[in-house]
Protein backbone atom coordinates (compact mmCIF):
# COMPACT_ATOMS: atom_id res chain seq x y z
CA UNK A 1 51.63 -56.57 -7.39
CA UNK A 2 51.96 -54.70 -10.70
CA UNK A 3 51.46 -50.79 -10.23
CA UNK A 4 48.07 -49.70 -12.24
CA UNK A 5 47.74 -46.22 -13.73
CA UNK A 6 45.28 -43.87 -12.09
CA UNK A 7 43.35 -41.72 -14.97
CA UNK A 8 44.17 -38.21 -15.29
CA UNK A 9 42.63 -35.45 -14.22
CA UNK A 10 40.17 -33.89 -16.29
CA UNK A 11 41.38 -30.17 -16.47
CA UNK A 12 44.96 -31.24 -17.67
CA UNK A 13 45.66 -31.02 -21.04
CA UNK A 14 47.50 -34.39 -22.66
CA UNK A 15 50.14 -33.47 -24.35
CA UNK A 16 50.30 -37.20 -25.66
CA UNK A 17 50.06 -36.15 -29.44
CA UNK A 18 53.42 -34.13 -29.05
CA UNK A 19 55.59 -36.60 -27.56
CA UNK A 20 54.61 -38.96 -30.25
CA UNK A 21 55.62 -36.43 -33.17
CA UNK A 22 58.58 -35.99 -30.86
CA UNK A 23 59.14 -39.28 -30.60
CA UNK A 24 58.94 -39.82 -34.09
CA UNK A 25 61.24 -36.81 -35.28
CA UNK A 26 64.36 -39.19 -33.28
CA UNK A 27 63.49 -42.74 -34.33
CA UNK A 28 63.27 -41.71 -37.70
CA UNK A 29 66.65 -40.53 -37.80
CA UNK A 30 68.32 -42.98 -35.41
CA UNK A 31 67.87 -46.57 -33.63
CA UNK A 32 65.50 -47.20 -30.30
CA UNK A 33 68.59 -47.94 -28.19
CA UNK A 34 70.26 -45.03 -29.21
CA UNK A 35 67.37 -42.51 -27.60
CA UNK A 36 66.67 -42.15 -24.35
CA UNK A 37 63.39 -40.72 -22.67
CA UNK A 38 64.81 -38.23 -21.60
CA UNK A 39 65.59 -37.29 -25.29
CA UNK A 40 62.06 -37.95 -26.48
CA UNK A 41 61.15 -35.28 -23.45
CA UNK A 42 63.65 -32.44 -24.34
CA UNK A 43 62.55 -32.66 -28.07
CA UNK A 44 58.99 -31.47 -26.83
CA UNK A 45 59.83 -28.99 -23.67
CA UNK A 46 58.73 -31.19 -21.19
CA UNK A 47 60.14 -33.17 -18.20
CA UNK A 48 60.97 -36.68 -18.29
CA UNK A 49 58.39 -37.01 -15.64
CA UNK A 50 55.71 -35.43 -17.81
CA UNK A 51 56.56 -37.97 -20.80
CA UNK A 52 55.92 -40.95 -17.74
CA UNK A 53 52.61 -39.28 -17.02
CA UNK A 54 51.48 -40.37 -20.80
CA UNK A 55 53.71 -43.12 -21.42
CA UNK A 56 55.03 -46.08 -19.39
CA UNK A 57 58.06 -46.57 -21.44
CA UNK A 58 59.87 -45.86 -24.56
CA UNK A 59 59.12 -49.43 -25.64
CA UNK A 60 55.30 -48.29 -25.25
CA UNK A 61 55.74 -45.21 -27.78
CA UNK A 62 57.68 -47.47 -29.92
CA UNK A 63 55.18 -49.88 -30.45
CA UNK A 64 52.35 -47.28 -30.83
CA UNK A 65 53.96 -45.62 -33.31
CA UNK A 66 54.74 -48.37 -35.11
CA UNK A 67 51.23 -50.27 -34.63
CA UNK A 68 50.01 -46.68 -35.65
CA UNK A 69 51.96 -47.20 -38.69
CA UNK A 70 51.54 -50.31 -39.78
CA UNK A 71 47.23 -49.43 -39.99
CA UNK A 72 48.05 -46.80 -42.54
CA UNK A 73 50.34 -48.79 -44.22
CA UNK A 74 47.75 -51.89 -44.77
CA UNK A 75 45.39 -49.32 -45.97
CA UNK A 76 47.37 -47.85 -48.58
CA UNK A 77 48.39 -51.41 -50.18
CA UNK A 78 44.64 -52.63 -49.78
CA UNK A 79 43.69 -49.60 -51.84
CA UNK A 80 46.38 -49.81 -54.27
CA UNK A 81 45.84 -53.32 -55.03
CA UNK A 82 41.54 -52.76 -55.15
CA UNK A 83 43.18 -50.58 -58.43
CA UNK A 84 44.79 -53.27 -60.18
CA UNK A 85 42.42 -55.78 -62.30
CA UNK A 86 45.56 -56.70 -64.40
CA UNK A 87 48.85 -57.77 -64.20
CA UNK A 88 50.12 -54.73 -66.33
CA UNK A 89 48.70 -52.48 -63.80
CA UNK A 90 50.82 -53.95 -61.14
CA UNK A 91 53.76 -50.99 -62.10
CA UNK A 92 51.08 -48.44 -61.05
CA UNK A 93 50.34 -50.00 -57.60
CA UNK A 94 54.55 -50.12 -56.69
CA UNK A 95 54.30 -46.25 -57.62
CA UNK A 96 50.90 -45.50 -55.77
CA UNK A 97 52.87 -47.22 -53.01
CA UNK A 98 56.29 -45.88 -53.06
CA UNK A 99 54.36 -42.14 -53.56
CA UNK A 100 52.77 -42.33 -50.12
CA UNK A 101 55.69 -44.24 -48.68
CA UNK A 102 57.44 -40.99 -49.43
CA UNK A 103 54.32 -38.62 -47.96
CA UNK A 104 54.72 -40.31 -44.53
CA UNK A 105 58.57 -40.98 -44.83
CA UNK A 106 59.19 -39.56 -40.90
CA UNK A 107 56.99 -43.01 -40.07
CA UNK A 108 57.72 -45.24 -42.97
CA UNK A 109 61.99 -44.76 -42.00
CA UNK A 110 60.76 -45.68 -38.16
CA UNK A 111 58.66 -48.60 -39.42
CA UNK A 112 60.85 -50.27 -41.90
CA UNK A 113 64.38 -48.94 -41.01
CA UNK A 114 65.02 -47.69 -37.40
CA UNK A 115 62.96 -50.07 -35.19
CA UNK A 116 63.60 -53.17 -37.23
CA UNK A 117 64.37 -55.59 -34.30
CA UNK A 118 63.40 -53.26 -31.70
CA UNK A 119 61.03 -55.30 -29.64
CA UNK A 120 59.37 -58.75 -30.08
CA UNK A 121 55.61 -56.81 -29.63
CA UNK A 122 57.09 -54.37 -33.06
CA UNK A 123 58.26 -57.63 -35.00
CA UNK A 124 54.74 -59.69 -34.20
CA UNK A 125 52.53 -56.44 -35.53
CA UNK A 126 55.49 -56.57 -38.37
CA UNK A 127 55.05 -60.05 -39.02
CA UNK A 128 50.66 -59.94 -38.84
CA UNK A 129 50.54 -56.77 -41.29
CA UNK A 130 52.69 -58.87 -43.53
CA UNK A 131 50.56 -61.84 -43.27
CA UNK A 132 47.22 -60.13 -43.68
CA UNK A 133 48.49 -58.25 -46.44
CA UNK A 134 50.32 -61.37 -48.30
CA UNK A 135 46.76 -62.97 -48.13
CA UNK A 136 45.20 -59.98 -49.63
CA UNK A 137 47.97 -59.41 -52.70
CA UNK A 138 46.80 -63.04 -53.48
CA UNK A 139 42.99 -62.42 -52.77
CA UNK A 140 44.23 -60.05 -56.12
CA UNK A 141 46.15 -62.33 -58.02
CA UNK A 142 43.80 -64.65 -58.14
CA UNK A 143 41.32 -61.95 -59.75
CA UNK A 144 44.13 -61.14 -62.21
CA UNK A 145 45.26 -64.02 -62.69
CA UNK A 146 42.91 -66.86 -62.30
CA UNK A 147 44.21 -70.27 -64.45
CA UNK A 148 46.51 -69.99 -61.88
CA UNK A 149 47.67 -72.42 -59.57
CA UNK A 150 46.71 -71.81 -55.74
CA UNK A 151 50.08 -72.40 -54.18
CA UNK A 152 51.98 -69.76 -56.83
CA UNK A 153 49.33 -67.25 -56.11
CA UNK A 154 50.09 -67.55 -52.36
CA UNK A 155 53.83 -67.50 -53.37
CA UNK A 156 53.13 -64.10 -55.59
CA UNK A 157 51.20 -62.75 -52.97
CA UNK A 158 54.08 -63.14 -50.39
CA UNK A 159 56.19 -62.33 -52.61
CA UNK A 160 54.85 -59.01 -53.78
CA UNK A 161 54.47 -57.42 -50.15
CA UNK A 162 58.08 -58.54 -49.38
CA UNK A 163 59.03 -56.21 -52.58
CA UNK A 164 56.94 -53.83 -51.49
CA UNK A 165 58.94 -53.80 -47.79
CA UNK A 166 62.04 -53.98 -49.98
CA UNK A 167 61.60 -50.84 -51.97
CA UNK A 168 59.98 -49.08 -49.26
CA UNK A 169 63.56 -49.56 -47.16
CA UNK A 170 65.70 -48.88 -50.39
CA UNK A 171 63.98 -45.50 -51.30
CA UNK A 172 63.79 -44.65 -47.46
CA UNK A 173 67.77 -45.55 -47.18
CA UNK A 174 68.85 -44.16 -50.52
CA UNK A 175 70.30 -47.52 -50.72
CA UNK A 176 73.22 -48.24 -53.55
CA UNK A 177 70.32 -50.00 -56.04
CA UNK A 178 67.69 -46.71 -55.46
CA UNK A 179 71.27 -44.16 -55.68
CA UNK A 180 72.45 -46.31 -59.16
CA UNK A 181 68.93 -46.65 -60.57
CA UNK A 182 67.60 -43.23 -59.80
CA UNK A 183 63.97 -42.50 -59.05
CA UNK A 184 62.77 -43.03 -62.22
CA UNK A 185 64.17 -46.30 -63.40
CA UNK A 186 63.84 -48.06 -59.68
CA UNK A 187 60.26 -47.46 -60.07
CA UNK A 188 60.16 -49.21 -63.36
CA UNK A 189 62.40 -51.93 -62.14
CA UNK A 190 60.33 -52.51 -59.04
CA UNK A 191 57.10 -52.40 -61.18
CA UNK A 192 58.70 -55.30 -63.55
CA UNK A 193 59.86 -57.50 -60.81
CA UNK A 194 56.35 -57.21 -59.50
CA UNK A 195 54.57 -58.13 -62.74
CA UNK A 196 56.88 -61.17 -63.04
CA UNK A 197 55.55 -62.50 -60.00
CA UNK A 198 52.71 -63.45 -62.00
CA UNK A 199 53.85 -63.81 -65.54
């Protein structure tokens, strides 16, 4: 019979908000597999025990933080695409983007670098947000855009979240493309690619 969690006691703090930010700190410098709970404990002062008393495993911080994650990020597309009411504008909404992927980069590096593959539950809320969102870049493409056909709109709208993904990972990687371009000029590049979607 599968053990259930008694509630805690009222007078106990929860120090739930620190092992997150704890947890956080590691995966966004290195893999799931490569931490252990006991790691995610010592980087907040507290027994392993005490990290078991909020969490059941580290596959259950893992896929808060990244469910966590992937809210924000959905909200900060859907308001940088309610911006754009033309295809030139489409450069602006990459920036908008890659400016707040930077803001949160501790989360964005765990979301779209470190727990890539993780755990089936991290790849299906992967997979949804990329979905919902590819249905909303063409909700806007269709406004922008709207001689065109209803299949290429779906196409562009895929297509512009996967570049979004793309150039969240190379900034957050300092990948050879963002490292050649520089700052500058990948923005521009990524703002290009994103109007030809559409062109």
């Amino acid at each position: 019979m599968p053990k259930t969690r008694t509630s805690r006691p009222a007078n106990r703090p929860s120090r739930r908000h620190e092992i997150l930010e704890a947890a956080v700190d590691l995966l966004s410098v290195q893999p799931p597999d490569e931490i252990a709970v006991s790691d995610i404990a010592a980087q907040c002062g507290m027994t392993p025990a005490a990290f078991y008393y909020h969490f059941t495993s580290k596959d259950e911080i893992l896929d808060e933080i990244v469910g966590s994650f992937a809210q924000r990020w959905s909200t900060a597309v859907v308001d940088a695409l309610a911006e754009v009411s033309s295809p030139e504008q489409l450069p602006d909404c990459i920036d908008s983007v890659l400016t707040w992927v930077e803001e949160e980069e501790r989360p964005a590096r765990v979301y779209f670098v470190t727990s890539v593959g993780a755990t089936s539950s991290c790849e299906s809320v992967r997979r949804q947000t990329r979905n919902d969102l590819s249905r909303r870049a063409a909700r806007t493409f269709r406004e922008i855009a709207p001689g065109q056909d209803r299949i290429r709109v779906a196409i562009a709208g895929l297509g512009l979240i996967t570049l979004l993904e793309i150039v969240a990972r190379s900034r957050l990687e300092l990948d050879p493309s963002y490292r050649t371009l520089g700052p500058v000029q990948f923005r521009a590049t990524a703002g290009s690619l994103a109007q030809a979607l559409i062109a």
